[in-house]
PDB file of N, CA and C in Angstrom:
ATOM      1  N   UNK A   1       0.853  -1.183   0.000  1.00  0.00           N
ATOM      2  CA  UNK A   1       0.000   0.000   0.000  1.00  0.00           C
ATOM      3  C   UNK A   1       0.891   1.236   0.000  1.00  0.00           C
ATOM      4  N   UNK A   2       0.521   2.102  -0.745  1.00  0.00           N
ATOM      5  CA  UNK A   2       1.204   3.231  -0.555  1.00  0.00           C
ATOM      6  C   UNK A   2       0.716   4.582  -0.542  1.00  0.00           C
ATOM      7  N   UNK A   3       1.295   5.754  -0.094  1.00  0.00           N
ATOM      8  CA  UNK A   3       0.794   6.854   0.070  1.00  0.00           C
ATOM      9  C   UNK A   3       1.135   7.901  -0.212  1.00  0.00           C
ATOM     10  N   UNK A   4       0.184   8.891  -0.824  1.00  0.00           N
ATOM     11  CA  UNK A   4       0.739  10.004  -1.220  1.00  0.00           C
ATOM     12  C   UNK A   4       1.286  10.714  -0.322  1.00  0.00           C
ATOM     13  N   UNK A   5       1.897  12.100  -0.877  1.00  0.00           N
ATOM     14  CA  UNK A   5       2.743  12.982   0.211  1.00  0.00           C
ATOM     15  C   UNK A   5       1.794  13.880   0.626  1.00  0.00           C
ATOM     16  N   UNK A   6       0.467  13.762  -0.200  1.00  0.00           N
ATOM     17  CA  UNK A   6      -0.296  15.095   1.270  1.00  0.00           C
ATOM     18  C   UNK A   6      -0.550  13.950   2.084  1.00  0.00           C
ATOM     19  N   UNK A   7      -0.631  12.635   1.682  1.00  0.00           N
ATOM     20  CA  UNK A   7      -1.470  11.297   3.117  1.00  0.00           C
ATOM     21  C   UNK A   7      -0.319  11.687   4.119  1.00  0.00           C
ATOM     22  N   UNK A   8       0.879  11.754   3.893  1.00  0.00           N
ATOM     23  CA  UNK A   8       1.961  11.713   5.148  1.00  0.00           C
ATOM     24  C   UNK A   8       2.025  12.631   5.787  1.00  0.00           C
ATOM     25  N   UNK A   9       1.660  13.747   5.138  1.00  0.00           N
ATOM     26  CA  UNK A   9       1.390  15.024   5.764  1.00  0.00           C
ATOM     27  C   UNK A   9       0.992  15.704   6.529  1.00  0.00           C
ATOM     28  N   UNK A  10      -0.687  14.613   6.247  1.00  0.00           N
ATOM     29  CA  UNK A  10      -2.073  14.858   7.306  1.00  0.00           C
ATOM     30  C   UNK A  10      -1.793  13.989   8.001  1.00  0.00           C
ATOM     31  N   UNK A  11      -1.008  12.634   8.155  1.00  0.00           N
ATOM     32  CA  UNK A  11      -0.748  12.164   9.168  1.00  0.00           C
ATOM     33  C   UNK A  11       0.037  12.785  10.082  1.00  0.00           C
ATOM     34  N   UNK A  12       1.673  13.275   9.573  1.00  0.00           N
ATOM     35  CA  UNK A  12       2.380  13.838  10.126  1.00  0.00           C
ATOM     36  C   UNK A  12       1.474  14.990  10.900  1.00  0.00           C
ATOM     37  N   UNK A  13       0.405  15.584  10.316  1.00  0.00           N
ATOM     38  CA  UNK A  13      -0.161  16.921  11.447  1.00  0.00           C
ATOM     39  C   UNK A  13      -1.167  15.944  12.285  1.00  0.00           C
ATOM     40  N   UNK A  14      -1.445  15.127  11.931  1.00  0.00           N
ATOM     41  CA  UNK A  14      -2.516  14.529  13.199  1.00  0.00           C
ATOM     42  C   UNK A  14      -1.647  14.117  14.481  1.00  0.00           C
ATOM     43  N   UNK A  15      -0.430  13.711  14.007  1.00  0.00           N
ATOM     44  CA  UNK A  15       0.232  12.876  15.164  1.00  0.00           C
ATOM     45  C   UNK A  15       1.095  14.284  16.022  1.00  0.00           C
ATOM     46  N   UNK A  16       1.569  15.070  15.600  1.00  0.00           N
ATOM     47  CA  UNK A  16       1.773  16.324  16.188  1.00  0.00           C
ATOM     48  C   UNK A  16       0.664  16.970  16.874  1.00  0.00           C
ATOM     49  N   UNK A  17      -0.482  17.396  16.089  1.00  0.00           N
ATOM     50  CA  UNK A  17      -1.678  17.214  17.157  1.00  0.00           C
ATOM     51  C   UNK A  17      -2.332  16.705  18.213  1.00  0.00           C
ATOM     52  N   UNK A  18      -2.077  15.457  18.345  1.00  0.00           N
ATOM     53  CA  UNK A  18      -2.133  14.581  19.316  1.00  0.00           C
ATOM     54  C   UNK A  18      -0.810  14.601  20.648  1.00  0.00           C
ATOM     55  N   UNK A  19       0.392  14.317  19.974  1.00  0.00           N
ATOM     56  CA  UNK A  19       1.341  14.826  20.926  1.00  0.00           C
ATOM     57  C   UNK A  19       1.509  16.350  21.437  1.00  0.00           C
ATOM     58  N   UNK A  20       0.803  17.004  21.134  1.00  0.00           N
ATOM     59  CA  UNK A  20       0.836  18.316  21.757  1.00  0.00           C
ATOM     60  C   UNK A  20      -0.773  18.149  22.613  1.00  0.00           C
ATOM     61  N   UNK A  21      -1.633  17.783  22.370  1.00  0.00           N
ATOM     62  CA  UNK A  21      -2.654  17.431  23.620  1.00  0.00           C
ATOM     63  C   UNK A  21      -2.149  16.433  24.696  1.00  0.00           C
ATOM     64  N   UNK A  22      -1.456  15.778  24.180  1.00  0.00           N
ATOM     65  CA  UNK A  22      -0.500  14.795  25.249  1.00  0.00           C
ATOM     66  C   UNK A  22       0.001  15.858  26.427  1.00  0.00           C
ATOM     67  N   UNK A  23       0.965  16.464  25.568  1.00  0.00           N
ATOM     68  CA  UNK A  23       2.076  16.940  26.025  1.00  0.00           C
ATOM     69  C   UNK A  23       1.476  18.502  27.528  1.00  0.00           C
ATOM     70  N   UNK A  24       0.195  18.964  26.656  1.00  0.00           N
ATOM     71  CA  UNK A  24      -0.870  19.979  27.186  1.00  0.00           C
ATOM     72  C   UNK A  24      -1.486  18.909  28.685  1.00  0.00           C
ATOM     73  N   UNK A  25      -1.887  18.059  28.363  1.00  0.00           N
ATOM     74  CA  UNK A  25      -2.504  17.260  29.386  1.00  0.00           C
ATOM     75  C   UNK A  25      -1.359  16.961  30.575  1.00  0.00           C
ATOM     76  N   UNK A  26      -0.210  16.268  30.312  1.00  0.00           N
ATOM     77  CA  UNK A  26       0.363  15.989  31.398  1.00  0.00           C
ATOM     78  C   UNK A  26       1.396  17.648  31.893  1.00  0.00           C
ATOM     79  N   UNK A  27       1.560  17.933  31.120  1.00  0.00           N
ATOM     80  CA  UNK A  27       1.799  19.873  31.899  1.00  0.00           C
ATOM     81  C   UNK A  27       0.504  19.900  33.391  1.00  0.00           C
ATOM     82  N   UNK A  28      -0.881  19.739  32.621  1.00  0.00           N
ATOM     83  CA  UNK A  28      -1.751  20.010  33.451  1.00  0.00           C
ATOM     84  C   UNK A  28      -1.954  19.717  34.527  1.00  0.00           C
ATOM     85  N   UNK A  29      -1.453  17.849  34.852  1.00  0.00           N
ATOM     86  CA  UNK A  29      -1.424  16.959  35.501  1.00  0.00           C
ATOM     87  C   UNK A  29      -0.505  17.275  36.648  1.00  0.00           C
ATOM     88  N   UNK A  30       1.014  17.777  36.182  1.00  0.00           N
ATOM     89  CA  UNK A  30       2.401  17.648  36.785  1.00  0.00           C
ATOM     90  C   UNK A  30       1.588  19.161  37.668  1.00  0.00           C
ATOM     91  N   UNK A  31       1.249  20.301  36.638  1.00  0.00           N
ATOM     92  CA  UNK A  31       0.558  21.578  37.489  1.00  0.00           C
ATOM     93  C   UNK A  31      -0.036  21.359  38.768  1.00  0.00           C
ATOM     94  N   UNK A  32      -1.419  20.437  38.752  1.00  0.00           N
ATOM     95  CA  UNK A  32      -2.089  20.369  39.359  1.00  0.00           C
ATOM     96  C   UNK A  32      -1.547  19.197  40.415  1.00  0.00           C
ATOM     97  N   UNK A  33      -0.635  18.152  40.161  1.00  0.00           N
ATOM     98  CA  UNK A  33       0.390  17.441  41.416  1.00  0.00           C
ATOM     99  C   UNK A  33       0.939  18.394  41.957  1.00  0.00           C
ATOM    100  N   UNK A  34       1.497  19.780  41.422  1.00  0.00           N
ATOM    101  CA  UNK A  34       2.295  20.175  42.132  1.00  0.00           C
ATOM    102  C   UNK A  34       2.125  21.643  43.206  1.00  0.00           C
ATOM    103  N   UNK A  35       0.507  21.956  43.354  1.00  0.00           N
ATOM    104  CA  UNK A  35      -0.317  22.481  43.664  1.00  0.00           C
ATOM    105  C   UNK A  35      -1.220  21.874  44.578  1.00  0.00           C
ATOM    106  N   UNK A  36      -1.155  20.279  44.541  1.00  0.00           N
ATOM    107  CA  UNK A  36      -1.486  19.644  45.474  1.00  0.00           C
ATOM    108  C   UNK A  36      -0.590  19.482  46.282  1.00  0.00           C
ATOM    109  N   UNK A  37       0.530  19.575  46.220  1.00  0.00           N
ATOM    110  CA  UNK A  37       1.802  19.062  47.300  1.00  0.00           C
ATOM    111  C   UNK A  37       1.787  20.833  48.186  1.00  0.00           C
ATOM    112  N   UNK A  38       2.024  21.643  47.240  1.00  0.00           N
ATOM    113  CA  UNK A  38       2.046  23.188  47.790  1.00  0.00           C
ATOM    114  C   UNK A  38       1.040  23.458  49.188  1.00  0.00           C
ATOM    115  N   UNK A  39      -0.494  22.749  48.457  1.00  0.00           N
ATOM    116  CA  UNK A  39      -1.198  23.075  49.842  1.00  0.00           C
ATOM    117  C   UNK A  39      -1.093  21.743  50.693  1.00  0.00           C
ATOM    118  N   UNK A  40      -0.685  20.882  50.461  1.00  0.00           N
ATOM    119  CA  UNK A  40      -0.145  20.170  51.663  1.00  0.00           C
ATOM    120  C   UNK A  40       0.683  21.012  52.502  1.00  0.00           C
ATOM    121  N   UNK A  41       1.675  21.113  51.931  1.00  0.00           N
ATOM    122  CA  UNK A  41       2.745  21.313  52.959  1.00  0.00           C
ATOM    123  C   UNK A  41       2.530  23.222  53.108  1.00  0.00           C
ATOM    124  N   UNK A  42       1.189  23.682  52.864  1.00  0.00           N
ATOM    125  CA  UNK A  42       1.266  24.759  53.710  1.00  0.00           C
ATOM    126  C   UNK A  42       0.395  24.453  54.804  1.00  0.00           C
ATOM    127  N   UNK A  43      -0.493  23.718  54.824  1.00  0.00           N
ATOM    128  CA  UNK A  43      -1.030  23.370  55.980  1.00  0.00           C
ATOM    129  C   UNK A  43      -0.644  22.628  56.975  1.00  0.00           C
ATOM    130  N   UNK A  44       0.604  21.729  56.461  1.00  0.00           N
ATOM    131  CA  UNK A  44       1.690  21.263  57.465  1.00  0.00           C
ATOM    132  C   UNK A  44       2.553  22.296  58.145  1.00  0.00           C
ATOM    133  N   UNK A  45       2.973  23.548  57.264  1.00  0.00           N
ATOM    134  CA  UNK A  45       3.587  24.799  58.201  1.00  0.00           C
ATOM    135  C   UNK A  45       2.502  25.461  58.907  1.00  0.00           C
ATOM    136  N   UNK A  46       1.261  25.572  58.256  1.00  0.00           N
ATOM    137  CA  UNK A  46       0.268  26.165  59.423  1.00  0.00           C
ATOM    138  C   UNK A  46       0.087  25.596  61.063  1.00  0.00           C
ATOM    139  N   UNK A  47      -0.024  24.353  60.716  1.00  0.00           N
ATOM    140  CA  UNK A  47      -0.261  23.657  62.095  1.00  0.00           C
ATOM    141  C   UNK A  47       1.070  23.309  62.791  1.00  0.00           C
ATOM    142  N   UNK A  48       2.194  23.639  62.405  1.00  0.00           N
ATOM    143  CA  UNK A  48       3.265  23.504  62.918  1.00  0.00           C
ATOM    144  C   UNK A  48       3.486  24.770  63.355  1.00  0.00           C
ATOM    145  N   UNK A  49       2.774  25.923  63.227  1.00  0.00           N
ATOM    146  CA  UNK A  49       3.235  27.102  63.549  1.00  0.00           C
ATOM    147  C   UNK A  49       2.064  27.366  64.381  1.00  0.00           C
ATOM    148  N   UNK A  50       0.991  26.599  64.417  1.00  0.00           N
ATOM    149  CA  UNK A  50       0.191  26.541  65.670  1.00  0.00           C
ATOM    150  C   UNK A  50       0.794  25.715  67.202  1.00  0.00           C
ATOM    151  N   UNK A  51       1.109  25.137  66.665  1.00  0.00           N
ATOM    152  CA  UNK A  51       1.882  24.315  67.686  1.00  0.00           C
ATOM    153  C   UNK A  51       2.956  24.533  68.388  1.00  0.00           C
ATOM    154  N   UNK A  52       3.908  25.392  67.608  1.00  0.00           N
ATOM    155  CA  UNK A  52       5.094  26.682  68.136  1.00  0.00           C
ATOM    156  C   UNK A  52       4.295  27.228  68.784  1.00  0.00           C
ATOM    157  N   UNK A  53       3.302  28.033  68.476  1.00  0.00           N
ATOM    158  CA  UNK A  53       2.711  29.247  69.008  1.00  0.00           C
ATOM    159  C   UNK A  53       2.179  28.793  71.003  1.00  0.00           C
ATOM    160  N   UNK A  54       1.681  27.620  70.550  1.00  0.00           N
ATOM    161  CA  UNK A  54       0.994  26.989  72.118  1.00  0.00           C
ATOM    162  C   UNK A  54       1.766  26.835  72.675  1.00  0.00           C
ATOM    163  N   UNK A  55       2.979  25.834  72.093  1.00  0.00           N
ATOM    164  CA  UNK A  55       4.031  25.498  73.026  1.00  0.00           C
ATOM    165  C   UNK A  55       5.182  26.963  73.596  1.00  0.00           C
ATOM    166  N   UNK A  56       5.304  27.886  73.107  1.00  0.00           N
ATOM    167  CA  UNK A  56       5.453  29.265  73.761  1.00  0.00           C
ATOM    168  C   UNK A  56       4.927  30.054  74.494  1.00  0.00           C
ATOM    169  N   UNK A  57       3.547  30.065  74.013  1.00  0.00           N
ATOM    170  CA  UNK A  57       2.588  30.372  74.982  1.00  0.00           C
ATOM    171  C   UNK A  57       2.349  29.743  76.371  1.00  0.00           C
ATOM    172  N   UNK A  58       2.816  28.168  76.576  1.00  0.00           N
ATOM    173  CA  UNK A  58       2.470  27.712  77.757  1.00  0.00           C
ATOM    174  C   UNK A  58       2.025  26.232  77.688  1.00  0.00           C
ATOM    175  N   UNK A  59       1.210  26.896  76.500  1.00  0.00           N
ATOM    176  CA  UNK A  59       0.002  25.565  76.709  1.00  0.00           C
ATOM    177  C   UNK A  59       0.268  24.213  76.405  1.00  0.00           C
ATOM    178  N   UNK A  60      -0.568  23.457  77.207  1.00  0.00           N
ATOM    179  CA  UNK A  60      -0.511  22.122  76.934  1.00  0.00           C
ATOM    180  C   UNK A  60      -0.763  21.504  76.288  1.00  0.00           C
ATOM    181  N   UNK A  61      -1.490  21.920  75.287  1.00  0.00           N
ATOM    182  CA  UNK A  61      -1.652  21.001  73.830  1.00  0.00           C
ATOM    183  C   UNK A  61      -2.217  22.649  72.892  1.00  0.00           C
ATOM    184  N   UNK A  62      -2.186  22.088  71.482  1.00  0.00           N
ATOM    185  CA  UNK A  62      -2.726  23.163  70.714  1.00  0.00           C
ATOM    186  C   UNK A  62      -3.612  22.878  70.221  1.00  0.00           C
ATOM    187  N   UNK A  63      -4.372  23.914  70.104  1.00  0.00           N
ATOM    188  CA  UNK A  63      -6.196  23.448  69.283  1.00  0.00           C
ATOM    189  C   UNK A  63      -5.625  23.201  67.439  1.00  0.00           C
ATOM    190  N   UNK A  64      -5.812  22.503  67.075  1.00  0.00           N
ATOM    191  CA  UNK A  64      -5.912  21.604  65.943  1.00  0.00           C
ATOM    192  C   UNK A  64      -7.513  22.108  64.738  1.00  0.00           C
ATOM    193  N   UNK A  65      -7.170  22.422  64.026  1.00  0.00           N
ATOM    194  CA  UNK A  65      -8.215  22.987  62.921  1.00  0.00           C
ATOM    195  C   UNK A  65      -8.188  21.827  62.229  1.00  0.00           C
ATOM    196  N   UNK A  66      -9.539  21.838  61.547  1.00  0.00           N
ATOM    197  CA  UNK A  66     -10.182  20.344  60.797  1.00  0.00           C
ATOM    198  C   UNK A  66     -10.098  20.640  59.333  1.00  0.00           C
TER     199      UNK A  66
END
């Protein structure tokens, strides 16, 4: 079977098309992993800086937010 040079063409742009929605999607993915880790670990410095705060203050345990 064989193919003309616009067939390779429109293939060649479909498969570039496709690897650039690839490429768009896992950007999005790695974004949004890495925006999930961000508010992790600011709410791990929040409550660690609640917990400084009590344990300076005195207190015996620190109130803990849900």
């Amino acid at each position: 079977m064989t193919t003309s040079y616009q067939d390779d063409t429109d293939l060649k742009r479909i498969v570039s098309l496709t690897q650039n929605e690839i490429n768009k999607k896992r950007q999005k993915a790695a974004k949004d992993i890495i925006q999930g880790f961000n508010l992790m670990a600011s709410r791990v410095v929040e409550e660690n800086n609640i917990q400084i705060a009590a344990t300076l203050s005195g207190s015996k345990h620190a109130d803990k937010k849900s």
